[in-house]
Protein backbone atom coordinates (compact mmCIF):
# COMPACT_ATOMS: atom_id res chain seq x y z
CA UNK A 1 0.00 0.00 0.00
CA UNK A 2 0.62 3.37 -1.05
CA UNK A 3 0.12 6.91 0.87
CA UNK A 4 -0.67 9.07 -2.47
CA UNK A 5 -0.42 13.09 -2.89
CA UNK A 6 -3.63 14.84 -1.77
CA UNK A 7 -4.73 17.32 -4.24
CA UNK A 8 -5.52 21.15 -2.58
CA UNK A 9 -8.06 23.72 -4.34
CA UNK A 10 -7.90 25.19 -6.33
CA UNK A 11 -6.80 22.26 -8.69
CA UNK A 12 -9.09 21.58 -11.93
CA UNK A 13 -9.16 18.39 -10.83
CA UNK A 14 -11.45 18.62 -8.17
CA UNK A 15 -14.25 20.44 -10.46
CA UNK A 16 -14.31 17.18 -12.97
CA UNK A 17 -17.10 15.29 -13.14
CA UNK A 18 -15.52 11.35 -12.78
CA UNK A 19 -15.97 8.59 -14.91
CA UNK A 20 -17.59 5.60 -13.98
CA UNK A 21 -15.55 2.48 -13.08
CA UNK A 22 -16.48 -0.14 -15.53
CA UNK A 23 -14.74 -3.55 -14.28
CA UNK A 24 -13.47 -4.21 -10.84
CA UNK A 25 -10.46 -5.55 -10.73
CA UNK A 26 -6.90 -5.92 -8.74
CA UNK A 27 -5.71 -1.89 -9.99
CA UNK A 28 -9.29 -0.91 -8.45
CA UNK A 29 -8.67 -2.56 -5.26
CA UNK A 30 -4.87 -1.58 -5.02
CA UNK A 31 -6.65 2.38 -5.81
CA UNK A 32 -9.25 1.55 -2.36
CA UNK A 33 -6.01 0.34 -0.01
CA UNK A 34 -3.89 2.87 -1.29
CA UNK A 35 -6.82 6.10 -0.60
CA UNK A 36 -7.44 4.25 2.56
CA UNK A 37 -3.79 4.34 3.93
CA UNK A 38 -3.80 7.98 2.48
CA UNK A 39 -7.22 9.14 4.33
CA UNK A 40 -5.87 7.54 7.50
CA UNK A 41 -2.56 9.01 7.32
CA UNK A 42 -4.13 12.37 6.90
CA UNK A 43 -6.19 11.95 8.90
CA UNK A 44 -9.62 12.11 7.85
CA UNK A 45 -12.69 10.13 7.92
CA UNK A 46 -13.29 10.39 3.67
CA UNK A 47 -11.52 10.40 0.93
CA UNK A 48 -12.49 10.63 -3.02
CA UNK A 49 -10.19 9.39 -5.72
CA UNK A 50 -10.44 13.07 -7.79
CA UNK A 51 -8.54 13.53 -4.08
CA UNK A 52 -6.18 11.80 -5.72
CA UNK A 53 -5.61 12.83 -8.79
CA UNK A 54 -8.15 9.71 -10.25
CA UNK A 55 -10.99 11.21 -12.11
CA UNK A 56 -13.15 7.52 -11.20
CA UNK A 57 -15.81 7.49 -9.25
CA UNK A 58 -14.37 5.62 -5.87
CA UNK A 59 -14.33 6.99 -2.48
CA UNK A 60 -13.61 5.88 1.24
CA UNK A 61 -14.98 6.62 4.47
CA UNK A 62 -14.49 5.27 7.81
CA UNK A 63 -16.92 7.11 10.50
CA UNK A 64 -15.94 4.96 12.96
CA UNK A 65 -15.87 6.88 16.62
CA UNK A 66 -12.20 7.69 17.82
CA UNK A 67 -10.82 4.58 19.89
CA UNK A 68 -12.83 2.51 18.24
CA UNK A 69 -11.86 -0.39 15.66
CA UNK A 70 -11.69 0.97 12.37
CA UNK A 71 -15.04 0.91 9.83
CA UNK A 72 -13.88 1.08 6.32
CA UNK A 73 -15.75 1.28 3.63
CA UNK A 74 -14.94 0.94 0.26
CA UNK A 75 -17.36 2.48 -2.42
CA UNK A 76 -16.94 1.86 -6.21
CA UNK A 77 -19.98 3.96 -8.59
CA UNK A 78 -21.66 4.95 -5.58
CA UNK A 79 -25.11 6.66 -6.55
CA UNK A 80 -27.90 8.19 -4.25
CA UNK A 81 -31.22 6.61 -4.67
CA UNK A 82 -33.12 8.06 -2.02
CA UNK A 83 -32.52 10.85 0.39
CA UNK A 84 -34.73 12.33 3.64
CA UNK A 85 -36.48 15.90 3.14
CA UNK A 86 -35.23 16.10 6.59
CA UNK A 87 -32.34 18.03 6.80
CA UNK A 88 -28.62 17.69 8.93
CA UNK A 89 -26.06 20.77 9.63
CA UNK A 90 -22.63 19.64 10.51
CA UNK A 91 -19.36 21.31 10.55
CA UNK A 92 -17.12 20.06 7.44
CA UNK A 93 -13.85 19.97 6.70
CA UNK A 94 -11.99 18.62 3.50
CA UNK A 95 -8.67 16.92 3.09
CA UNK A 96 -8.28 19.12 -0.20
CA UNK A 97 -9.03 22.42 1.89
CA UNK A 98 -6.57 21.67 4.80
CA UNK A 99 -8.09 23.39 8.13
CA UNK A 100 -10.80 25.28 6.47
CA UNK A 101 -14.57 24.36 7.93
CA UNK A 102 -17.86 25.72 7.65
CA UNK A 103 -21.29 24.37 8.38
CA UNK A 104 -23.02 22.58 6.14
CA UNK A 105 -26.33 21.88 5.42
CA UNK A 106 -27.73 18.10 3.76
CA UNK A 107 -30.48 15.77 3.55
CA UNK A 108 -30.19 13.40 7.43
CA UNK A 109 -30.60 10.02 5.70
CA UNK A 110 -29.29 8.39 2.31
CA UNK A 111 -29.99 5.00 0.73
CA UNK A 112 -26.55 4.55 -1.81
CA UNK A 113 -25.91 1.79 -4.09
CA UNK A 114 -22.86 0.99 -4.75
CA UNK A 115 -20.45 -2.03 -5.89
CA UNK A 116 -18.32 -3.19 -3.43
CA UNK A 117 -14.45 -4.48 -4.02
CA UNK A 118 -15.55 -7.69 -5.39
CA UNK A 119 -17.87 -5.82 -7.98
CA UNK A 120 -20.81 -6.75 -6.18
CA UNK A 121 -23.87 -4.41 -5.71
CA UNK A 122 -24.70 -3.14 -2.34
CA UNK A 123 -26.79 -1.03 -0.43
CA UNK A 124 -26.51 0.99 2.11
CA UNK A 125 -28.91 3.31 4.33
CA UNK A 126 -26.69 6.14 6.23
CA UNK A 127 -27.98 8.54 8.64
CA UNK A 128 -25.67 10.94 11.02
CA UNK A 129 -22.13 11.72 10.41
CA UNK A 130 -21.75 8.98 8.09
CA UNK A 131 -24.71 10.38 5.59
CA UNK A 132 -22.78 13.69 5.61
CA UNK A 133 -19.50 12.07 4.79
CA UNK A 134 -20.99 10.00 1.90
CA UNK A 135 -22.67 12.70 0.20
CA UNK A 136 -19.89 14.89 0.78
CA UNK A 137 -17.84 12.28 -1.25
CA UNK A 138 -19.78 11.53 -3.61
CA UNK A 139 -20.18 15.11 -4.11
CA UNK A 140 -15.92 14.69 -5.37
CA UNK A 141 -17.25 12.30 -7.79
CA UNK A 142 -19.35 14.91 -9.15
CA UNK A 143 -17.09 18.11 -9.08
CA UNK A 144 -18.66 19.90 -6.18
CA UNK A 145 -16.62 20.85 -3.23
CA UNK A 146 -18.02 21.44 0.31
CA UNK A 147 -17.02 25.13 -0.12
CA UNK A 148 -20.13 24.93 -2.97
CA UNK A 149 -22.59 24.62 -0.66
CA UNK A 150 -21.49 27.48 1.53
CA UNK A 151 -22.69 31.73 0.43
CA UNK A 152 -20.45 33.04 -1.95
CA UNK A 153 -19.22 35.62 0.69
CA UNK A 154 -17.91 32.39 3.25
CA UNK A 155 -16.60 30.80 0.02
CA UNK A 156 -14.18 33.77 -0.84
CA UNK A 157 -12.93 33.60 3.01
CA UNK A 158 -11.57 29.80 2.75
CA UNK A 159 -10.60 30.10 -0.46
CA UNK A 160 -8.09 33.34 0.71
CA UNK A 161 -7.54 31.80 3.70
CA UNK A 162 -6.02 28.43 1.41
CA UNK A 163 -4.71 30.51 -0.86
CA UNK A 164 -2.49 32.37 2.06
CA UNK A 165 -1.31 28.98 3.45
CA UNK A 166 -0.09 27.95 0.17
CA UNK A 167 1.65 30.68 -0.25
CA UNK A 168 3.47 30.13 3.34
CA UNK A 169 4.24 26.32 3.04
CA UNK A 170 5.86 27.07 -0.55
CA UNK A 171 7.64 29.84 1.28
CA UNK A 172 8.83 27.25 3.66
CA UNK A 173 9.31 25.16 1.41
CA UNK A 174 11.87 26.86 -0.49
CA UNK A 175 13.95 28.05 2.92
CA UNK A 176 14.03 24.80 3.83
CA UNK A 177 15.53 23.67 0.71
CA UNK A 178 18.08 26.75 0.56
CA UNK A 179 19.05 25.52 4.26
């Protein structure tokens, strides 16, 4: 297993709609360890392959409580079929934003299908934190970022805020490499 590069916005990337995965095989499943080791290492409790530079439509999650054994799930074409009108605010965060968060606003419950590692079809029905991390990643697969969701006015603030780290840890960067 592999820890791979974790893509921050701005990049293009992240704004692609993803392709569906059409056969399940051993470079899929190598993909689903690999974004698991990354999301872990991160750490973060979702992960998307766009993350990753892979414009497929895969994702991670593992919602599991701190302390607690791990809960990984692996989700290959993952696809809402039927969401609550009740609604769920939490605070998100984004492995692609580093410590930007805002509140968010989604539907409480999800039913997703989805194939599993093996290519078999599943479904799942997700309420709580783990609803909000789904459609938050599946979101990735579709080329919306949390930051979408947020006014236009909150938006600009993260995005400024990123843009200002960047700017620092290439700073750093390069003193660290003059050193």
């Amino acid at each position: 297993m592999a820890i791979l590069p974790i893509l921050v916005a701005p990049h293009p990337v992240l704004k692609k709609k993803c392709e569906p995965v059409e056969t399940v095989d051993d470079a899929i499943r190598t993909l689903l360890d690999d974004m698991l080791e990354t999301m872990y290492d991160a750490p973060g409790i979702g992960l998307a392959a766009p993350q990753v530079g892979v414009s497929k439509r895969i994702l991670v999650v593992d919602c599991a409580p701190r302390g607690a054994d791990p809960q990984p799930m692996k989700l290959i074409n993952p696809e809402i079929v039927t969401q609550s009108d009740a609604l769920s605010t939490y605070e998100e965060g984004c492995l692609s934003f580093p410590e930007q968060y805002a509140e968010v606003q989604r539907p409480a419950t999800v039913t997703v299908r989805y194939l599993d590692e093996n290519g078999t079809q599943q479904t799942i029905e997700a309420d709580g934190l783990l609803a909000t991390c789904i459609q938050h990643e599946i979101d990735h697969l579709d080329g919306v970022v949390f930051v979408d969701h947020i006014s236009s006015l909150k938006r600009g603030m993260i995005m400024r805020k990123l843009q200002k780290q960047t700017k620092l840890r290439s700073k750093e960067g390069r003193a660290a490499a003059a050193e």
